[in-house]
N, C-alpha and C. Protein backbone atom coordinates (compact mmCIF):
# COMPACT_ATOMS: atom_id res chain seq x y z
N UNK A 1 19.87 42.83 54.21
CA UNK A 1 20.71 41.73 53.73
C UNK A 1 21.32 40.99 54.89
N UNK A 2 20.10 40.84 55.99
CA UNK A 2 20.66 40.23 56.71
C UNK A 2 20.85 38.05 56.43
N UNK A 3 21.59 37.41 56.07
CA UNK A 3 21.38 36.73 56.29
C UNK A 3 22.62 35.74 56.97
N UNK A 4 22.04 34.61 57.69
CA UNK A 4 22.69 33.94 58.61
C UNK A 4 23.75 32.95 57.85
N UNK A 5 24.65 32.71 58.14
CA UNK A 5 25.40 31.94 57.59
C UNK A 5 25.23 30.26 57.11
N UNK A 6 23.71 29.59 57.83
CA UNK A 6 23.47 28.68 57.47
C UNK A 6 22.08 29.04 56.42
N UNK A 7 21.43 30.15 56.42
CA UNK A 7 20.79 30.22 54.95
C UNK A 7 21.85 30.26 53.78
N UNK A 8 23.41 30.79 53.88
CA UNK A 8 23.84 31.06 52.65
C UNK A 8 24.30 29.46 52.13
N UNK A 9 24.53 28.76 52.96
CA UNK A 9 24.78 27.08 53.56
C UNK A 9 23.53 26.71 52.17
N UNK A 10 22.56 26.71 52.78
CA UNK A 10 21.22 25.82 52.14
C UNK A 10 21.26 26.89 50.88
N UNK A 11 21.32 28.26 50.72
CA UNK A 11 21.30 28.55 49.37
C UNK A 11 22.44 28.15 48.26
N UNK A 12 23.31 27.81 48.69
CA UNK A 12 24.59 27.62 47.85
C UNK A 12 24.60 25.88 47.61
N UNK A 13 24.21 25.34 48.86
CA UNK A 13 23.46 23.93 48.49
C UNK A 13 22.22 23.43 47.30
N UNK A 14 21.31 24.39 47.29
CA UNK A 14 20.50 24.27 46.26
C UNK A 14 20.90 24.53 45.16
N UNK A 15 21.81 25.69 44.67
CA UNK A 15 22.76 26.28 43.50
C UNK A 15 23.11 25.22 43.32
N UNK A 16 24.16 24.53 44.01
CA UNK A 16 24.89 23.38 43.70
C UNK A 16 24.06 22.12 43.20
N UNK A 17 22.72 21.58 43.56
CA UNK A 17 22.17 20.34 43.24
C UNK A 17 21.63 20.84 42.20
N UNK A 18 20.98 22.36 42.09
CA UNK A 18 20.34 22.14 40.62
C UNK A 18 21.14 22.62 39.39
N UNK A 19 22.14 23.19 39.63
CA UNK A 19 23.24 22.96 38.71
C UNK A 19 23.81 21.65 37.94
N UNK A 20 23.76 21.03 39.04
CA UNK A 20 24.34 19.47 38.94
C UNK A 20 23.05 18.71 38.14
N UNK A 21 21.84 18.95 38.92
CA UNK A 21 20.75 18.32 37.76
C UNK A 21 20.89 18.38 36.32
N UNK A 22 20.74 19.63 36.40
CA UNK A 22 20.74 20.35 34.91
C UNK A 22 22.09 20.02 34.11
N UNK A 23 23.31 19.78 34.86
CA UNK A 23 24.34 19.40 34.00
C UNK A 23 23.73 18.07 33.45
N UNK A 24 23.13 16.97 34.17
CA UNK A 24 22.65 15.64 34.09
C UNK A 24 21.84 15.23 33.56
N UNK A 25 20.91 16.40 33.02
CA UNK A 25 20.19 16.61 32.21
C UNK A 25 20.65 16.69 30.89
N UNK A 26 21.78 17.93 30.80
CA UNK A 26 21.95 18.43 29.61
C UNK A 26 23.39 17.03 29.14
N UNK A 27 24.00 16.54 29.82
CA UNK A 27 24.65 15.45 29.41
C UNK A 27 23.92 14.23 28.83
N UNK A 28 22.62 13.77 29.37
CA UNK A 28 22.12 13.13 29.27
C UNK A 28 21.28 12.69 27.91
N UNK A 29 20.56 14.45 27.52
CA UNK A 29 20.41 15.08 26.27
C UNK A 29 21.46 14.54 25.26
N UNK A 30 23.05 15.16 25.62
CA UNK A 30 23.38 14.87 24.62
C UNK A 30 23.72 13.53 24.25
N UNK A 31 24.13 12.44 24.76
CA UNK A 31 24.28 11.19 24.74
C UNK A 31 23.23 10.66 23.88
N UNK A 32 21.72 11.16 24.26
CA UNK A 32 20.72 10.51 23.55
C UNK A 32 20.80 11.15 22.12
N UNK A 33 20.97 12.23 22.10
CA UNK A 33 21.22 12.56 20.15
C UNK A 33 22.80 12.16 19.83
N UNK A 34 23.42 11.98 20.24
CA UNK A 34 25.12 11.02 19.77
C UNK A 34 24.15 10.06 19.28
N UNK A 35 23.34 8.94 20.34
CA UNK A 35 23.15 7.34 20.13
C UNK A 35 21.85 7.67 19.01
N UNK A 36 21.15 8.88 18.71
CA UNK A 36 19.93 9.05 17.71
C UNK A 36 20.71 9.20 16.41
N UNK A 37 21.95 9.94 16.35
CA UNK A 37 22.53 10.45 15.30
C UNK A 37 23.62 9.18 14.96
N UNK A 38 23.84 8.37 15.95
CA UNK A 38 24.65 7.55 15.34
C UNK A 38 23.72 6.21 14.76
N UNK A 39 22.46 6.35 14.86
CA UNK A 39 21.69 4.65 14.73
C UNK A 39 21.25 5.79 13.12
N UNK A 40 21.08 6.87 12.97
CA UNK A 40 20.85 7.78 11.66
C UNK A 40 21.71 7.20 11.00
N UNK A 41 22.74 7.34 11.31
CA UNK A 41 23.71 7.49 10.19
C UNK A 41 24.12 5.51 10.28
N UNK A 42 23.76 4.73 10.59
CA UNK A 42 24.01 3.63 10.19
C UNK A 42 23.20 2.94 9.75
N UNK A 43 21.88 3.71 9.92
CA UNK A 43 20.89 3.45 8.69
C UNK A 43 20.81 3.60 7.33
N UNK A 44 21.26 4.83 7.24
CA UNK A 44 21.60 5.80 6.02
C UNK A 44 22.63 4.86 5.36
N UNK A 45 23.56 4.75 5.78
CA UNK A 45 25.06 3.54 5.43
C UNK A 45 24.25 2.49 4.77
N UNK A 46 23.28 1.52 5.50
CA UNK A 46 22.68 0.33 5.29
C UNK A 46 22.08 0.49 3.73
N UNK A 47 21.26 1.46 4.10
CA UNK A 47 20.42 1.54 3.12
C UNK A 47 20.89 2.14 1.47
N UNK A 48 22.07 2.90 1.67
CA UNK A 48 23.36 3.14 0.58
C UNK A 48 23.89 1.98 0.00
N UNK A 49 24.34 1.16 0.95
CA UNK A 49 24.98 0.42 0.55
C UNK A 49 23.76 -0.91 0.20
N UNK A 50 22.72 -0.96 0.07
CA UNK A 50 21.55 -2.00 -0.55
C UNK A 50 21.60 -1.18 -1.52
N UNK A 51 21.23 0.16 -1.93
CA UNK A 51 20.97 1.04 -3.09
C UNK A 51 22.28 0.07 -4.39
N UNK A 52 23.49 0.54 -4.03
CA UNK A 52 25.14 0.26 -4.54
C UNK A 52 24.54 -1.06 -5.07
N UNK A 53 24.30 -1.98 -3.65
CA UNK A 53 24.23 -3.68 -4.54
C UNK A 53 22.87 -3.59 -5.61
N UNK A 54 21.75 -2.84 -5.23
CA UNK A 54 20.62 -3.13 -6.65
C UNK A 54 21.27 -2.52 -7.69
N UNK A 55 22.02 -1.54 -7.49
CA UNK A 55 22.35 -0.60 -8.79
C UNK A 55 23.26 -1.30 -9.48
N UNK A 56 24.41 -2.02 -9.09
CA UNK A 56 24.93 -3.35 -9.43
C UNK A 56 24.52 -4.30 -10.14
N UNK A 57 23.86 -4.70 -9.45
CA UNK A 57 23.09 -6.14 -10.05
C UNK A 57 22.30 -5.38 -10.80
N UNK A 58 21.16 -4.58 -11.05
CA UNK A 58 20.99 -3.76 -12.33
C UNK A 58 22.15 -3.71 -13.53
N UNK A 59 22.68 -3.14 -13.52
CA UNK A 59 23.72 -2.94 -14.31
C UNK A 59 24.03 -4.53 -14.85
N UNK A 60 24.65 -5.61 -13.77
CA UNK A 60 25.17 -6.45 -14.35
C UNK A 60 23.96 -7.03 -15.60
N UNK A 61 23.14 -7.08 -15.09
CA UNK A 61 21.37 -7.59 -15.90
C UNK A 61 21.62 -7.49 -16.66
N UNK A 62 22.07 -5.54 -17.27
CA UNK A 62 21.65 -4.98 -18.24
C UNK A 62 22.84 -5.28 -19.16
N UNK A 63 24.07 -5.26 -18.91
CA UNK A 63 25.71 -5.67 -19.60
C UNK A 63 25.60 -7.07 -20.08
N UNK A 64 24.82 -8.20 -19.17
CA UNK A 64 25.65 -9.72 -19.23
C UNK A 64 24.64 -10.64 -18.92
N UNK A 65 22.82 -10.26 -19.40
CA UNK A 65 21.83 -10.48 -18.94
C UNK A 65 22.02 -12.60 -19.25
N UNK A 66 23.01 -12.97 -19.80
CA UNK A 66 22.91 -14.31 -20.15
C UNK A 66 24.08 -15.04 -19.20
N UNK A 67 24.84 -14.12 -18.58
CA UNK A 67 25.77 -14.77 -17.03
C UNK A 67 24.61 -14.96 -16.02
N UNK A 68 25.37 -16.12 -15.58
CA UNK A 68 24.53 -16.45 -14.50
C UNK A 68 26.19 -17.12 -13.40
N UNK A 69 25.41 -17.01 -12.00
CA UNK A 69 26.39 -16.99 -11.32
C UNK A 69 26.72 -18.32 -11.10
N UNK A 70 26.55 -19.53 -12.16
CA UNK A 70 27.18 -20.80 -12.40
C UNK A 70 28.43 -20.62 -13.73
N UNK A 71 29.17 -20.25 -13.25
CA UNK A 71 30.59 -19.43 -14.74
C UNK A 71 31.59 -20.27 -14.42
N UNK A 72 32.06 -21.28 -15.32
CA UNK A 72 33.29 -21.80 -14.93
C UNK A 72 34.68 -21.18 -15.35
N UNK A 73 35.10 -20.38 -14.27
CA UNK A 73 35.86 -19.31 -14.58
C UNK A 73 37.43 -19.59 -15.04
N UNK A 74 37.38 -20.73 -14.83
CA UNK A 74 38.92 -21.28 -15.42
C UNK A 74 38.84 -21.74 -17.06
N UNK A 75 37.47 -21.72 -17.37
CA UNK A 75 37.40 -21.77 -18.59
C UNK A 75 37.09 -20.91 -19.58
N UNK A 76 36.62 -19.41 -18.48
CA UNK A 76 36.14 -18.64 -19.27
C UNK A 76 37.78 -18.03 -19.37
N UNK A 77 38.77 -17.70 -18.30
CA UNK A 77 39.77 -17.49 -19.03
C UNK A 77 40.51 -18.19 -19.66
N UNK A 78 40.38 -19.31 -20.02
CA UNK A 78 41.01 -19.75 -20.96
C UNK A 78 40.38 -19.44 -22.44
N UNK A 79 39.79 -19.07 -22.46
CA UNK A 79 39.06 -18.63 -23.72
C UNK A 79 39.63 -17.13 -23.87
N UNK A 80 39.54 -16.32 -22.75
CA UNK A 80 40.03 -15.51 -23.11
C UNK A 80 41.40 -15.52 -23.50
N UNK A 81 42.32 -16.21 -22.74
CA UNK A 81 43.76 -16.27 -23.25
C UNK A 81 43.93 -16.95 -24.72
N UNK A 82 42.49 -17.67 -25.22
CA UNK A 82 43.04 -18.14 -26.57
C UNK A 82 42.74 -16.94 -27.46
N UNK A 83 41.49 -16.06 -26.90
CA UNK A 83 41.45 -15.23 -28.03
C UNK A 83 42.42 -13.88 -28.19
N UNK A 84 43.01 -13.53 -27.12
CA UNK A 84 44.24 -12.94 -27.18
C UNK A 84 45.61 -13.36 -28.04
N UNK A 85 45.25 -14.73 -27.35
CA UNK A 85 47.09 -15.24 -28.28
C UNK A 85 46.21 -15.19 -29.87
N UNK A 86 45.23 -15.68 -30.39
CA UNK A 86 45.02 -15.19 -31.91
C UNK A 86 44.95 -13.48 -31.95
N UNK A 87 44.23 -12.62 -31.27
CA UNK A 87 44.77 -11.08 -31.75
C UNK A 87 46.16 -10.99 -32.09
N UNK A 88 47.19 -11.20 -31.05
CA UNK A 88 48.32 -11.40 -31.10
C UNK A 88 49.32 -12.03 -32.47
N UNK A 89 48.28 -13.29 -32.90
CA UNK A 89 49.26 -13.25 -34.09
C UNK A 89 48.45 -12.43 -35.31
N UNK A 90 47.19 -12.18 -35.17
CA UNK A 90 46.72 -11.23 -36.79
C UNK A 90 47.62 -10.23 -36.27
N UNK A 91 47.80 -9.48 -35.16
CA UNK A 91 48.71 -8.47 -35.03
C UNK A 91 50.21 -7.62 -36.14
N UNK A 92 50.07 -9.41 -35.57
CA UNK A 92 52.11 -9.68 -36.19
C UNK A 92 51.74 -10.08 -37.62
N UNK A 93 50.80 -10.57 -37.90
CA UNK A 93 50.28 -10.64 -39.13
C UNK A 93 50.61 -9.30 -40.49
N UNK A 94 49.78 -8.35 -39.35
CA UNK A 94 49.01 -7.27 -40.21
C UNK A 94 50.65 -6.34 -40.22
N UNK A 95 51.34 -6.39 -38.99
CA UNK A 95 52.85 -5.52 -39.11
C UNK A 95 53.75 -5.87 -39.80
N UNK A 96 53.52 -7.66 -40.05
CA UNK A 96 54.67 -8.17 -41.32
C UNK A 96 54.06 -8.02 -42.67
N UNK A 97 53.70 -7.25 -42.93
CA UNK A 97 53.11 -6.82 -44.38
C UNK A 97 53.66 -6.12 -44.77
């Protein structure tokens, strides 16, 4: 076990760079599955949230297949507020009996 003080020099030098590789490596690794796992999962999101809007617009088809997205909405509630204020009086109607 003889060795000179500048082999332990160059052996503790090599320890050190390929340590350091391999950290640079294994950092490197992980960065690339963060940026794999994060473009995953904002695909996944994308494609959820297109699912949500067909399943939507399905639905609306199937509820209100004669709306169309020309609705003049100040008139549709006003229709509704007239047919309320008539519930409102058969209401009072049917309780003053």
């Amino acid at each position: 076990m003889s060795q000179s003080p500048l082999d332990a020099f160059f052996l503790g030098r090599a320890t050190a760079t390929l340590l350091r590789d391999q950290a640079q490596h294994l950092f490197v690794e992980l960065l690339s599955q963060i940026g794999r796992f994060d473009a995953e999962q904002q695909q996944r999101l994308h494609q959820f949230m297109q699912e949500v809007q067909e399943r939507a617009q399905q639905e609306a088809q199937t509820v209100a297949p004669h709306m169309n997205t020309s609705v003049d909405w100040q008139a549709l509630v006003d229709d509704l507020r007239a047919e309320i204020a008539a519930l409102r009086t058969e209401l009072q109607r049917y309780r003053n009996r």
